[in-house]
Protein backbone atom coordinates (compact mmCIF):
# COMPACT_ATOMS: atom_id res chain seq x y z
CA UNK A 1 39.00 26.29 40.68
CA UNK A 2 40.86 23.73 43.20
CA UNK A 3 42.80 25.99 46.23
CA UNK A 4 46.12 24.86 47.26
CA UNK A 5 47.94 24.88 50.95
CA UNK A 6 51.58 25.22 51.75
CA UNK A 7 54.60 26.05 49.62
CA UNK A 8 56.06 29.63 48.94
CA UNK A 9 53.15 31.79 48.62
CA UNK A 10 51.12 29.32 45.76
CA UNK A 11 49.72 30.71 42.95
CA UNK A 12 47.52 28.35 40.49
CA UNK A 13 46.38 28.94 36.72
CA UNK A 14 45.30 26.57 34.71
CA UNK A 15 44.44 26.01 30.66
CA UNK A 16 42.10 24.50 28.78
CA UNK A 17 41.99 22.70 25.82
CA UNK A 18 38.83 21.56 23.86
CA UNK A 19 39.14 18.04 21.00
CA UNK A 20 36.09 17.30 18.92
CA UNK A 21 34.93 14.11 18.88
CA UNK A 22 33.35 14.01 15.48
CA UNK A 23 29.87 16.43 16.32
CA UNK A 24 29.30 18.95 17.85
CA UNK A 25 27.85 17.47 20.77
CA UNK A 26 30.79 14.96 21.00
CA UNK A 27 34.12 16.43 22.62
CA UNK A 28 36.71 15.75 25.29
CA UNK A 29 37.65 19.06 27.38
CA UNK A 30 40.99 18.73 29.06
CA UNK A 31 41.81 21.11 32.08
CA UNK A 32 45.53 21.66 33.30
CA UNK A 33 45.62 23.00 36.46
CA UNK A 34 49.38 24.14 37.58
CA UNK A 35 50.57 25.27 40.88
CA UNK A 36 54.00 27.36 41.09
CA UNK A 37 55.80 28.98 44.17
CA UNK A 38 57.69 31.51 44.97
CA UNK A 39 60.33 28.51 45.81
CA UNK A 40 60.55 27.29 41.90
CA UNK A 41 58.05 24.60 43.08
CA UNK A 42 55.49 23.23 40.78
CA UNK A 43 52.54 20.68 40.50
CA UNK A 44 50.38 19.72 37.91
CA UNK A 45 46.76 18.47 37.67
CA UNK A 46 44.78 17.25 34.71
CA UNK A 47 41.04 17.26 34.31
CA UNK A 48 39.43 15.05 31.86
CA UNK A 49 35.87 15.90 30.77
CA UNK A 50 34.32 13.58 27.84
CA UNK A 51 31.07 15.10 26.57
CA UNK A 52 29.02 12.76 24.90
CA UNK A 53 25.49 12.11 23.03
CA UNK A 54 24.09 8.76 23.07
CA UNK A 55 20.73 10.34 23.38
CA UNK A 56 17.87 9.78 20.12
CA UNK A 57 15.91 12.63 19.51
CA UNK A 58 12.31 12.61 20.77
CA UNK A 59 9.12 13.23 18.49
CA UNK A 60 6.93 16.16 20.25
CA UNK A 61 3.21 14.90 19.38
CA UNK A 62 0.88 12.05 19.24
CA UNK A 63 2.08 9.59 16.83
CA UNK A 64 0.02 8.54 13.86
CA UNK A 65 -1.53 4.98 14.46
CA UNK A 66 -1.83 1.69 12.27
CA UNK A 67 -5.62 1.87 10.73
CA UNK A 68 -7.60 0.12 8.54
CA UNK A 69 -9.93 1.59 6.13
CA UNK A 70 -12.16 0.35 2.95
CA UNK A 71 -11.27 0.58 -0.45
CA UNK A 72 -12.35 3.78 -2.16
CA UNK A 73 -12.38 5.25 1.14
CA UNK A 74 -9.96 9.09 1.63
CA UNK A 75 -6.48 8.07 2.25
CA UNK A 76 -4.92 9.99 5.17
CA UNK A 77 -1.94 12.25 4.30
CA UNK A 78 1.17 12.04 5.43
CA UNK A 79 1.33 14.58 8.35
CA UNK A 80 4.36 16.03 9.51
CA UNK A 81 6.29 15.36 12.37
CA UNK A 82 8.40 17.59 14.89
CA UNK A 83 11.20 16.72 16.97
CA UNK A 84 13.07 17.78 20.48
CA UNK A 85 16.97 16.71 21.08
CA UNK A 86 18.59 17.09 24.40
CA UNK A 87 21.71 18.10 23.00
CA UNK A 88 20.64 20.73 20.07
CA UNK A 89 18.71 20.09 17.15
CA UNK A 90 17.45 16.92 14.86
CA UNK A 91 16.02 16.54 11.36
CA UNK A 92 13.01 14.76 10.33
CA UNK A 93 12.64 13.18 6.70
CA UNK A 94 9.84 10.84 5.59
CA UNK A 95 9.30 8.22 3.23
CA UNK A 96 6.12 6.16 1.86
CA UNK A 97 6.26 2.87 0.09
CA UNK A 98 2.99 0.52 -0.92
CA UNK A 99 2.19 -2.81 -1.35
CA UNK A 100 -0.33 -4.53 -3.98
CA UNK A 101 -2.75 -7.19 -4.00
CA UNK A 102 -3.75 -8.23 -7.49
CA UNK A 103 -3.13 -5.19 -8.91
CA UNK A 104 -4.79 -2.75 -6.16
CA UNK A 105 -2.96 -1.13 -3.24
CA UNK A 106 -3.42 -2.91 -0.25
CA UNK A 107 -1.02 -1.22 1.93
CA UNK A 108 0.54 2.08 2.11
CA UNK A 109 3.51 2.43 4.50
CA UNK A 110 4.17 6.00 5.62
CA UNK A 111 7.63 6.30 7.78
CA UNK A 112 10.02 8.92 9.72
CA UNK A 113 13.34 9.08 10.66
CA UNK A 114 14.66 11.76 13.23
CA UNK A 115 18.65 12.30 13.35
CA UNK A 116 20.69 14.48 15.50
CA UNK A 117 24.23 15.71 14.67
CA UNK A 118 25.70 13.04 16.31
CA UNK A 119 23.81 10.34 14.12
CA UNK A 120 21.48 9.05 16.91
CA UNK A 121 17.75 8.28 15.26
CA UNK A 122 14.21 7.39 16.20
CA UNK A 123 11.91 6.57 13.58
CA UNK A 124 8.18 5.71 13.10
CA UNK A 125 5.99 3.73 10.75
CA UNK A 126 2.38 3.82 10.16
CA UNK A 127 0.91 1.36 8.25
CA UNK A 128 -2.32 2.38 6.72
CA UNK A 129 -4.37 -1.36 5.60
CA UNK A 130 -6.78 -1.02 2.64
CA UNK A 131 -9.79 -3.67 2.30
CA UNK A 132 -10.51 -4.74 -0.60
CA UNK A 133 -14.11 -5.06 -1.97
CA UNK A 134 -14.17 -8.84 -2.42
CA UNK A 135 -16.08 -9.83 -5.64
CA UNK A 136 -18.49 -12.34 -5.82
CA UNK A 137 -18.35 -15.79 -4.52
CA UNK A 138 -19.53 -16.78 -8.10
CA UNK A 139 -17.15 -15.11 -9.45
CA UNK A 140 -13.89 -16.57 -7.17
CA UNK A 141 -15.05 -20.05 -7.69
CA UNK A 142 -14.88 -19.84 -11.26
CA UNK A 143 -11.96 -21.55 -13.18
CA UNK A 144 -9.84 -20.72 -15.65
CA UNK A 145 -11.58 -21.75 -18.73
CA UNK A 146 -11.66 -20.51 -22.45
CA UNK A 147 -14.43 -21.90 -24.26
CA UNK A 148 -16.25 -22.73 -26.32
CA UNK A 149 -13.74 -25.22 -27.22
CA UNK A 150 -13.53 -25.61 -30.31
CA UNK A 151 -13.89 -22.44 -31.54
CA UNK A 152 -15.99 -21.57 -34.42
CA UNK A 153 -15.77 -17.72 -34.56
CA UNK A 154 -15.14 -16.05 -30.89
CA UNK A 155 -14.04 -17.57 -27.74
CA UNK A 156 -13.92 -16.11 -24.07
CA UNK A 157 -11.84 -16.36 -21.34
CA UNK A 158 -13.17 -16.95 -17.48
CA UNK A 159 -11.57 -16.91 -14.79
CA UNK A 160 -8.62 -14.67 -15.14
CA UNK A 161 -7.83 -11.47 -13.89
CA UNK A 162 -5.89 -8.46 -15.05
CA UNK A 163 -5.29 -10.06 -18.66
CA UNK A 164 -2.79 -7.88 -20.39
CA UNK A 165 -2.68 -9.53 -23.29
CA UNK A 166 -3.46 -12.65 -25.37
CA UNK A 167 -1.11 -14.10 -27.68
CA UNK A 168 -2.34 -17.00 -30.28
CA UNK A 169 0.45 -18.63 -32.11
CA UNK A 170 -0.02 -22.03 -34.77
CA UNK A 171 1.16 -25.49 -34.30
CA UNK A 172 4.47 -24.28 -36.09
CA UNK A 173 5.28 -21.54 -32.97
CA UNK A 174 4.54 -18.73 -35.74
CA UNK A 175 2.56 -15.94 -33.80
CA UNK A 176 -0.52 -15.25 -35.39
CA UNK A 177 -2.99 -12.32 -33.53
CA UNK A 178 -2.51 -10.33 -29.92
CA UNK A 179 -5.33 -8.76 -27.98
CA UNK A 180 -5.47 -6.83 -25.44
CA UNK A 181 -7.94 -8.21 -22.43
CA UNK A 182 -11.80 -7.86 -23.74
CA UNK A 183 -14.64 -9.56 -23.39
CA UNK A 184 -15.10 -11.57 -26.55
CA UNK A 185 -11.99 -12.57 -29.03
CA UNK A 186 -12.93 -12.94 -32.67
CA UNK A 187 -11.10 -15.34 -34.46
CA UNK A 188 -13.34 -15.66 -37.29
CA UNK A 189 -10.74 -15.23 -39.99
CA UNK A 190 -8.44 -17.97 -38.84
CA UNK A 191 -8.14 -21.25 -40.48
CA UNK A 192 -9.25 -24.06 -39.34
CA UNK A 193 -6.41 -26.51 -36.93
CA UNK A 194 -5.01 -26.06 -33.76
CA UNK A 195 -3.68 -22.85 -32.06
CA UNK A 196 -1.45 -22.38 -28.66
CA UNK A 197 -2.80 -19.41 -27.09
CA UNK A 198 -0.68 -17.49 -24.63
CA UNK A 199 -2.66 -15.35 -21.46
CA UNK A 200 -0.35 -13.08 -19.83
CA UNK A 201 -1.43 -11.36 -16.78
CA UNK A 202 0.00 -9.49 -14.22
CA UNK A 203 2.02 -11.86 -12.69
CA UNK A 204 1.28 -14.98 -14.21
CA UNK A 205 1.16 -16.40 -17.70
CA UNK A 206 -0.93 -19.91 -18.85
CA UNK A 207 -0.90 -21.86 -21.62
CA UNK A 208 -3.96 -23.05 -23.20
CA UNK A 209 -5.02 -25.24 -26.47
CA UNK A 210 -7.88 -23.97 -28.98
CA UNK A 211 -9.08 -26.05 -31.55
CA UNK A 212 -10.57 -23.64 -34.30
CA UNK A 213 -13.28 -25.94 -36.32
């Protein structure tokens, strides 16, 4: 409280009055201080105090690191994570996403997000790499081939990966037979001409020509 000299035997009192600022850690306080006399004198003082939180909250234990492990190998678990705020308290939610490489997870992405009252955040991501096995030189050299060519009763199919299915349609565009991926397609009961055949994989699709004798 401020003291006051002079006058006709001063007396001060003084209010206050309290505005949110949109959380609860966010506010203005105003203070009105008034001095009055015995002489019907007066004088008036305000106080401003803004309150604010800027401040992100603060996770509370080691963080979980970027690592690399082999395919087949345990995946960690998403752990959870603790927070302290400066002003109160703070909410921690968590998320995981993944990424593929032909097919296989090659990435899983594990990520908080701490948030006060106020809306001030910290977040963290972990990205946990997977290595592939890599198959066989042999085997990643080869090209995309379907043979023999012509075709007498079965055909194969080298050099793709994660076939989904295989579509053979005549020279007219009429489709004829669909297989799934396997290793040998019979085709014995076809006539004999030419055939379009269709390989649809998982993110590609070629065209190739079969001759059926």
């Amino acid at each position: 409280m401020p003291t006051v000299k002079g006058g006709c035997n001063p007396k001060i009192t003084y209010k206050e009055e309290k505005t949110n600022g949109g959380c609860s850690n966010k506010h203005i306080i105003k203070r009105i201080f008034t001095v009055t006399d015995d002489c019907n004198q007066s004088l008036t003082h305000t106080q401003l105090i803004k309150v604010v939180d800027n401040t992100a909250p603060v996770f509370t234990q080691p963080l979980p690191q970027n690592i690399t492990i082999e395919e087949g190998d345990a995946v960690p678990v998403q752990i959870t994570l603790t927070v302290s705020d400066n002003c109160g308290t703070a909410a921690v939610t968590s998320s995981k996403s993944e990424e593929k490489t032909n097919g296989k997870v090659s990435k899983i992405i594990y990520k908080w997000t701490a948030k006060d009252s106020c809306g001030n955040e910290t977040t963290h991501t972990q990205i946990i790499t997977i290595k592939l096995k890599n198959t066989s030189k042999k085997e990643e050299t080869k090209p995309e081939l379907l043979y023999p060519n012509p075709v007498a009763d079965v055909f194969h199919l080298q050099g793709f990966y994660n076939i989904r299915e295989v579509k053979i349609f005549d020279a007219s565009g009429r489709l004829i037979k669909i297989f799934p991926e396997q290793k040998i397609y019979n085709i014995s009961e076809l006539k004999t001409g030419i055939y379009v055949i269709f390989v649809k994989g998982e993110n590609y699709t070629r065209k190739l020509k079969l001759i059926k004798k």
